[in-house]
PDB file of N, CA and C in Angstrom:
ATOM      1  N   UNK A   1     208.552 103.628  85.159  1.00  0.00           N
ATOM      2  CA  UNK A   1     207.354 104.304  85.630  1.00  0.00           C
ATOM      3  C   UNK A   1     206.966 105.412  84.661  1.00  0.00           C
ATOM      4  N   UNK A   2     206.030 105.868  84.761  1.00  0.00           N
ATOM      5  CA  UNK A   2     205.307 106.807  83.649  1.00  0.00           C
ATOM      6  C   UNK A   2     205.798 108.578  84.303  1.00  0.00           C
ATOM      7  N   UNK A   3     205.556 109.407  83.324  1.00  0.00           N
ATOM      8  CA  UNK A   3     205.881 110.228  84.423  1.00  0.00           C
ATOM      9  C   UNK A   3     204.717 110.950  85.324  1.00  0.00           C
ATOM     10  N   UNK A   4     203.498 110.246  85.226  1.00  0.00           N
ATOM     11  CA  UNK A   4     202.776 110.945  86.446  1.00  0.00           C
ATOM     12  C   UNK A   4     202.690 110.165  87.759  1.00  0.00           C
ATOM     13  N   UNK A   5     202.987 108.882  87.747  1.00  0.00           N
ATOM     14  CA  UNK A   5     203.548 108.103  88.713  1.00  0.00           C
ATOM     15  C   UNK A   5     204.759 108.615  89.356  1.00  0.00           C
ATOM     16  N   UNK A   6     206.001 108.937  88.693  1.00  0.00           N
ATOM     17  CA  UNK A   6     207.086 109.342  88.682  1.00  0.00           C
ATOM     18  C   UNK A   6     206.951 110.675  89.661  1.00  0.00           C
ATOM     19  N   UNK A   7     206.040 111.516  89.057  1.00  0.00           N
ATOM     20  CA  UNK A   7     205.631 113.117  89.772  1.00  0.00           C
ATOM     21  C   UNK A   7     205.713 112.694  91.145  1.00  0.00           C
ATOM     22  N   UNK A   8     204.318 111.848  91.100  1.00  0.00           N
ATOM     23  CA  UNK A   8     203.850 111.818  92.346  1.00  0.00           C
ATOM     24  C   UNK A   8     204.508 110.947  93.778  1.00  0.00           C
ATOM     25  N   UNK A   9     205.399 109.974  92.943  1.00  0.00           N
ATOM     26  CA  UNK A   9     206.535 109.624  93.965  1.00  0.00           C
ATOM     27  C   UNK A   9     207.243 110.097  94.758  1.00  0.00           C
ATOM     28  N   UNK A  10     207.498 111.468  93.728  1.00  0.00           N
ATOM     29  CA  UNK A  10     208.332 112.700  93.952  1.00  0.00           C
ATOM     30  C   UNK A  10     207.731 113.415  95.061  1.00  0.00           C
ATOM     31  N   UNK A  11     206.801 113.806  94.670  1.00  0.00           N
ATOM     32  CA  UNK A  11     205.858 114.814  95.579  1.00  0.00           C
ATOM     33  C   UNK A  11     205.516 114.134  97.003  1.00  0.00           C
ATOM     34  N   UNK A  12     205.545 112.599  96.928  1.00  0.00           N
ATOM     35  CA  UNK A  12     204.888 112.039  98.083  1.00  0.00           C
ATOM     36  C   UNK A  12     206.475 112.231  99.239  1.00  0.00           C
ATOM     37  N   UNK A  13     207.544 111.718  98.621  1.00  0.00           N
ATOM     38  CA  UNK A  13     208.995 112.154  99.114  1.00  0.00           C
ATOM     39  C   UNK A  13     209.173 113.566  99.283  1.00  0.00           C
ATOM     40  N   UNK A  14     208.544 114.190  98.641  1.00  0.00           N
ATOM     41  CA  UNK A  14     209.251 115.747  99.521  1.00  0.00           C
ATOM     42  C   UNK A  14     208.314 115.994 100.993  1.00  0.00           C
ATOM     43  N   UNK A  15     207.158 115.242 101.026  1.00  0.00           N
ATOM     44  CA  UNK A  15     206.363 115.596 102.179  1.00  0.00           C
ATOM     45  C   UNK A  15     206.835 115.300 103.628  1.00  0.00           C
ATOM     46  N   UNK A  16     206.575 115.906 104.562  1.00  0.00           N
ATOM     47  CA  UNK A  16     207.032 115.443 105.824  1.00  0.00           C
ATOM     48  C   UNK A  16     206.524 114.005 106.788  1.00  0.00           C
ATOM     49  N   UNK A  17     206.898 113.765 107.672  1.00  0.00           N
ATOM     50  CA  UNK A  17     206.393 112.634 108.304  1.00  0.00           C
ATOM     51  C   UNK A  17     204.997 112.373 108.617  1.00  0.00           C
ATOM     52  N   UNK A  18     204.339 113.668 108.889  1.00  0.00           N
ATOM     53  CA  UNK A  18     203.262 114.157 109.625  1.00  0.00           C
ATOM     54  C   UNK A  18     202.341 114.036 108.330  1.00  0.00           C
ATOM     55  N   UNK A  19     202.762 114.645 106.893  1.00  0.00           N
ATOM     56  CA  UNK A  19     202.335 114.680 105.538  1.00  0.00           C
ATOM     57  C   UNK A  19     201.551 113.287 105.422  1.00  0.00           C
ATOM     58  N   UNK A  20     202.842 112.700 105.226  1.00  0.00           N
ATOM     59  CA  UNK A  20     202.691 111.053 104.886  1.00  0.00           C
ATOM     60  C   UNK A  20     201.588 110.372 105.481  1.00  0.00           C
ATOM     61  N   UNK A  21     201.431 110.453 106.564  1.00  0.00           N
ATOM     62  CA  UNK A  21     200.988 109.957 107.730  1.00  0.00           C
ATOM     63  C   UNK A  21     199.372 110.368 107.230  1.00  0.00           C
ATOM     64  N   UNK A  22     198.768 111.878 107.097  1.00  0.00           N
ATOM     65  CA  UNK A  22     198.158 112.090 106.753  1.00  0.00           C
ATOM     66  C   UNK A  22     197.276 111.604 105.484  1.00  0.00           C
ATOM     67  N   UNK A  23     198.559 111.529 104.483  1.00  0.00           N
ATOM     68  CA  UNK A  23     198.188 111.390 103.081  1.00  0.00           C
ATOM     69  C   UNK A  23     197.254 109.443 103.293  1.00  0.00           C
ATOM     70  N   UNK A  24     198.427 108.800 103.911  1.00  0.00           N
ATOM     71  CA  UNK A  24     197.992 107.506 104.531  1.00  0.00           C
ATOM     72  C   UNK A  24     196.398 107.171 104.835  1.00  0.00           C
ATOM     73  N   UNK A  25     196.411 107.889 106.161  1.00  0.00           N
ATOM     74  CA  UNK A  25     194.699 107.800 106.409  1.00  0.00           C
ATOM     75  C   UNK A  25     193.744 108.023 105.326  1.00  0.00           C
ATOM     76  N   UNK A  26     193.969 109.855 104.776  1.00  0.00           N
ATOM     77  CA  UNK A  26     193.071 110.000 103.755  1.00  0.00           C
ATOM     78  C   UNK A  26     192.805 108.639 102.331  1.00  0.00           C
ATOM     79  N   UNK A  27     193.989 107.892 102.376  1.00  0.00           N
ATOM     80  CA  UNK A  27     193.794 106.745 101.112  1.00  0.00           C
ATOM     81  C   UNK A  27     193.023 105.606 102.014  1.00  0.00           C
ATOM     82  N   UNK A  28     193.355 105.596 102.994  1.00  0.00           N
ATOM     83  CA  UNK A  28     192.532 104.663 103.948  1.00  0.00           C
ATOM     84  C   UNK A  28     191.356 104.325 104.045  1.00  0.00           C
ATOM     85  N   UNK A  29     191.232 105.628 104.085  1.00  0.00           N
ATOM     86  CA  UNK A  29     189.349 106.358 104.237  1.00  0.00           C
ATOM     87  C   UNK A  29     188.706 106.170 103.137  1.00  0.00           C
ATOM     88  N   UNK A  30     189.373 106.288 101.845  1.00  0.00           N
ATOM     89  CA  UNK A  30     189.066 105.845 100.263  1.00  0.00           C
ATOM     90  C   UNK A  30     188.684 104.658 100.188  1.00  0.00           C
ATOM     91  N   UNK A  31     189.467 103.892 100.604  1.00  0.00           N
ATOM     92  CA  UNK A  31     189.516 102.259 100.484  1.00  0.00           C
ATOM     93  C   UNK A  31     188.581 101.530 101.328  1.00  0.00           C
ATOM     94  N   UNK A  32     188.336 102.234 102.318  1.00  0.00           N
ATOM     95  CA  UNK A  32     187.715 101.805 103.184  1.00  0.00           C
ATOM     96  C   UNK A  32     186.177 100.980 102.652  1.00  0.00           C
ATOM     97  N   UNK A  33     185.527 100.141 103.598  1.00  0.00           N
ATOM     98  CA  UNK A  33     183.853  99.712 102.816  1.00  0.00           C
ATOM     99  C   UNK A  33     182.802 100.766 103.816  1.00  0.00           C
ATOM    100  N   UNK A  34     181.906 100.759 102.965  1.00  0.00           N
ATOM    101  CA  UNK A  34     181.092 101.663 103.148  1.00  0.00           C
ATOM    102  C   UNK A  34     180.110 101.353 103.952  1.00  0.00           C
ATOM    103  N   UNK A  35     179.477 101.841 105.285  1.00  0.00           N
ATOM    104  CA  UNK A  35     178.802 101.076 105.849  1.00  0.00           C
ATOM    105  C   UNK A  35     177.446 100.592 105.082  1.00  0.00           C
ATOM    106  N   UNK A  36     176.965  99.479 105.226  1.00  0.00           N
ATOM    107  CA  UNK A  36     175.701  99.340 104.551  1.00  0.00           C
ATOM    108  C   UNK A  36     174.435  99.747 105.014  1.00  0.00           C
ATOM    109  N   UNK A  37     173.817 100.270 103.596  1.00  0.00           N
ATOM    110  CA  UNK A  37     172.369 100.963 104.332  1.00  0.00           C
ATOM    111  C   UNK A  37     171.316 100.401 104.642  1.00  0.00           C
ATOM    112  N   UNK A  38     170.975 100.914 105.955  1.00  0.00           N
ATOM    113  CA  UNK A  38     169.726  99.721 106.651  1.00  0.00           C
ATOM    114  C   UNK A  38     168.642  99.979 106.024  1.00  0.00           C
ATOM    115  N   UNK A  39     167.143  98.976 105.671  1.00  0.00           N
ATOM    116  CA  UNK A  39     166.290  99.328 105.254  1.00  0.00           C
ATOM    117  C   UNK A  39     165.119  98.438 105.403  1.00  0.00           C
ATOM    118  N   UNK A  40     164.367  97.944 105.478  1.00  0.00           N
ATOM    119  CA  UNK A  40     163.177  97.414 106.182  1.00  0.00           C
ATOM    120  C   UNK A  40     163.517  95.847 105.201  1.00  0.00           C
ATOM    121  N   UNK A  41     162.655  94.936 105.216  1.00  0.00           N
ATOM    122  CA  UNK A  41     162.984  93.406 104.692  1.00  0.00           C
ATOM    123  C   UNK A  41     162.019  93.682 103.318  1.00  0.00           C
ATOM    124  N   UNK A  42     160.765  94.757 103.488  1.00  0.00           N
ATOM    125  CA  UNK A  42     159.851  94.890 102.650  1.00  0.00           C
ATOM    126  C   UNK A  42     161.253  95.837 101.661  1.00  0.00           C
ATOM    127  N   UNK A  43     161.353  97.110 102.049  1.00  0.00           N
ATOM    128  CA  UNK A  43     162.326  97.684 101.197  1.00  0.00           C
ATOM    129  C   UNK A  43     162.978  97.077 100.426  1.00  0.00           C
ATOM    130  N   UNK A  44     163.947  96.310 101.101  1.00  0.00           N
ATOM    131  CA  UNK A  44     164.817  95.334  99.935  1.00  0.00           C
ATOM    132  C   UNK A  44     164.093  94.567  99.300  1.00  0.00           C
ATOM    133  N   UNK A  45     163.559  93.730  99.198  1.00  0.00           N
ATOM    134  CA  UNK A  45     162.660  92.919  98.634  1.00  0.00           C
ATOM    135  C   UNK A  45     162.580  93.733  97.477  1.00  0.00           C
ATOM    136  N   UNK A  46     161.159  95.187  97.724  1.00  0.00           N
ATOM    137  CA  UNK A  46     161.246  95.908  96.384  1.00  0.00           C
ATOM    138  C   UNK A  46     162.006  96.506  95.616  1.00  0.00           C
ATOM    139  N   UNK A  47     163.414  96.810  96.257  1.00  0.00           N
ATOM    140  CA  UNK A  47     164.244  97.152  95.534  1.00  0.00           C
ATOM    141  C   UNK A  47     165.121  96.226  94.923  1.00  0.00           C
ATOM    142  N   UNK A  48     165.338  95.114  95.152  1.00  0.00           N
ATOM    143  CA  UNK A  48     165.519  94.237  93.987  1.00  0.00           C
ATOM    144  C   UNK A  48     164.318  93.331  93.005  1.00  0.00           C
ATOM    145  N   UNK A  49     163.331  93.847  93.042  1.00  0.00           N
ATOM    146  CA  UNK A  49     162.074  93.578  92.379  1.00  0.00           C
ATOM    147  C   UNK A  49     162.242  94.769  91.287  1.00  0.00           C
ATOM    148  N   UNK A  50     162.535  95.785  91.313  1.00  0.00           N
ATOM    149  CA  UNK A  50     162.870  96.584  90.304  1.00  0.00           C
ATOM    150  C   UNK A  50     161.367  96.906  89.653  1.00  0.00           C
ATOM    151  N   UNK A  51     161.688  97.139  88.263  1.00  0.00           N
ATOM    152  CA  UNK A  51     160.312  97.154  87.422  1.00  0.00           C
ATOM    153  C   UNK A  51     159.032  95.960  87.683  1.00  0.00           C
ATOM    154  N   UNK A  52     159.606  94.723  88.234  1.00  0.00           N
ATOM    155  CA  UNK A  52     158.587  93.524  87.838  1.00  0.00           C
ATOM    156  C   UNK A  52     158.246  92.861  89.376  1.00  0.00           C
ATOM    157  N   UNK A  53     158.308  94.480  89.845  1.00  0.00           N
ATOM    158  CA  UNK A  53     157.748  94.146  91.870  1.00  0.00           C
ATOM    159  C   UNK A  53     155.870  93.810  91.661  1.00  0.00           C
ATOM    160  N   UNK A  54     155.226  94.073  90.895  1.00  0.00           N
ATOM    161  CA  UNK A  54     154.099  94.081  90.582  1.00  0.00           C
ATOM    162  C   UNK A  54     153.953  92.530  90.162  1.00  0.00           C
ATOM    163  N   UNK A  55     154.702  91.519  89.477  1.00  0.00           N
ATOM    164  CA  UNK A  55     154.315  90.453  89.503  1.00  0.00           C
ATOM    165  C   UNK A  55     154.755  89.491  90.590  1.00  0.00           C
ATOM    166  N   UNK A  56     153.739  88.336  90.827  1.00  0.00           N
ATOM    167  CA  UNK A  56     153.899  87.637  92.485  1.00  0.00           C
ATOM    168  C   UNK A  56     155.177  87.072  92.054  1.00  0.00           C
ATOM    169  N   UNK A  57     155.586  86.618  93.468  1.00  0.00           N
ATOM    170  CA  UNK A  57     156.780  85.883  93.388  1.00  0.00           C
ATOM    171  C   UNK A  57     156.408  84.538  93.398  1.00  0.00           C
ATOM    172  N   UNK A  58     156.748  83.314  92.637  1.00  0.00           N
ATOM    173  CA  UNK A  58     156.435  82.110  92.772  1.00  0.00           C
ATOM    174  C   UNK A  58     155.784  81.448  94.144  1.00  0.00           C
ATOM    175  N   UNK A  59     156.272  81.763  95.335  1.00  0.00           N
ATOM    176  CA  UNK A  59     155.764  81.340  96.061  1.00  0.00           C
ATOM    177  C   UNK A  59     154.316  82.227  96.125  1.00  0.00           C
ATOM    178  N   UNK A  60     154.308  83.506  96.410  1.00  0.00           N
ATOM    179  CA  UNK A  60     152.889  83.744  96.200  1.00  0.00           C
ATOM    180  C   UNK A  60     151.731  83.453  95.648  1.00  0.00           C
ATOM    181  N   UNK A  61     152.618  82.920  94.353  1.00  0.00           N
ATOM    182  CA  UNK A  61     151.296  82.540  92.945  1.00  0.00           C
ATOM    183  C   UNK A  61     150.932  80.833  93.413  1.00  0.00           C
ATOM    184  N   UNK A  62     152.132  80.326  94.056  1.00  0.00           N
ATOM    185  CA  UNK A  62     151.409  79.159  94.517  1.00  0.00           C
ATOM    186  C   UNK A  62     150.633  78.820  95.752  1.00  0.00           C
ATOM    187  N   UNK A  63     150.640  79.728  96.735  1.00  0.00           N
ATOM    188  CA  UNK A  63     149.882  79.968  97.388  1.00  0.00           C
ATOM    189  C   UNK A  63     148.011  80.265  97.384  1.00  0.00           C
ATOM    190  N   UNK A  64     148.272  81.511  96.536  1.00  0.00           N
ATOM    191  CA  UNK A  64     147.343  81.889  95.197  1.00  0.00           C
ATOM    192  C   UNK A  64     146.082  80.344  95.063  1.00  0.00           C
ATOM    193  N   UNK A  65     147.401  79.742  94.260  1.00  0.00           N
ATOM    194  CA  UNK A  65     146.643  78.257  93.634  1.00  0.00           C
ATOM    195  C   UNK A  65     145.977  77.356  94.240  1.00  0.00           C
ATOM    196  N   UNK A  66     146.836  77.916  95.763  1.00  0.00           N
ATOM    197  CA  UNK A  66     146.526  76.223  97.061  1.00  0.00           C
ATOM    198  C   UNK A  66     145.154  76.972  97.294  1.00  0.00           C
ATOM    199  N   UNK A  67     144.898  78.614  97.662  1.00  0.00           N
ATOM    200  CA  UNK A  67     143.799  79.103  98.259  1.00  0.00           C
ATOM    201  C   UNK A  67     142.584  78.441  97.058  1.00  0.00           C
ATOM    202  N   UNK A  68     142.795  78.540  95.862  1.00  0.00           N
ATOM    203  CA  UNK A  68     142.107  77.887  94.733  1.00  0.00           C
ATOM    204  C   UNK A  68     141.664  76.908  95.136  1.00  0.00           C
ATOM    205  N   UNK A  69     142.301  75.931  95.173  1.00  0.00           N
ATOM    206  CA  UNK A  69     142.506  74.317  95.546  1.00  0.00           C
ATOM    207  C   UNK A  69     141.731  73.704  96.336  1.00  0.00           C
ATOM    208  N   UNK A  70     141.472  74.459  97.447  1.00  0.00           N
ATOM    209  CA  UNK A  70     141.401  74.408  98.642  1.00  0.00           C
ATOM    210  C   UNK A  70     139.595  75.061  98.251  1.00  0.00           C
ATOM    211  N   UNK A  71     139.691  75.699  97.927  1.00  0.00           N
ATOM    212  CA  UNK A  71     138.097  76.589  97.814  1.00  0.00           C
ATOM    213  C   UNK A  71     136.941  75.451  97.092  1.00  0.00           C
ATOM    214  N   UNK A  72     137.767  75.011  96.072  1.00  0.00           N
ATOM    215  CA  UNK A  72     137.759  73.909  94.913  1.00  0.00           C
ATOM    216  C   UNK A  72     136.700  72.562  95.655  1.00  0.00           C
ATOM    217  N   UNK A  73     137.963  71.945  96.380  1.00  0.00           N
ATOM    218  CA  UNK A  73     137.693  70.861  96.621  1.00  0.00           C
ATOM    219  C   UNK A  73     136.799  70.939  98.079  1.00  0.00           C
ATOM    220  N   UNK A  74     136.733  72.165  98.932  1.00  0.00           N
ATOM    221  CA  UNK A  74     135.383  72.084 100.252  1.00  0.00           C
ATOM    222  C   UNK A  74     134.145  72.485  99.234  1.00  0.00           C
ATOM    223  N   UNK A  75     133.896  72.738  97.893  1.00  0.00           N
ATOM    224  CA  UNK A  75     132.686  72.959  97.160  1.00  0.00           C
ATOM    225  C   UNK A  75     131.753  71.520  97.664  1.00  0.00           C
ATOM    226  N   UNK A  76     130.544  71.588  97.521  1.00  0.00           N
ATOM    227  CA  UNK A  76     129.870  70.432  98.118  1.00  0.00           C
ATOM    228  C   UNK A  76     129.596  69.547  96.559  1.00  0.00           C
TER     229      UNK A  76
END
């Protein structure tokens, strides 16, 4: 072992039951997952759109095309 591993072996052994116990939870609480943050369906969306939330998303642009399409072909 290295000796700051070594230290802290040390140090974790001189502590009392109650110590330990303590020290326990607090690494617990470290490890633990973080709850996840709630946020609307629009939110996420733009936040993984990042910089390029401004261009449509494929389905939009084909939508886009059908409204085209559609305008297109009721012309008389």
């Amino acid at each position: 072992m290295s000796e700051q591993v070594q230290t802290i072996v040390e140090a974790v052994r001189s502590l009392s039951a109650e110590q330990r116990q303590e020290l326990m939870e607090a690494l617990a609480a470290i490890g633990a997952p973080r709850r996840p943050v709630t946020m609307s369906r629009k939110q996420l969306i733009d936040s993984i759109k990042g910089k390029y939330r401004h261009i449509p998303t494929s389905s939009e642009s084909f939508m886009s095309r059908k409204r085209e399409d559609v305008t297109l072909e009721s012309w008389p």
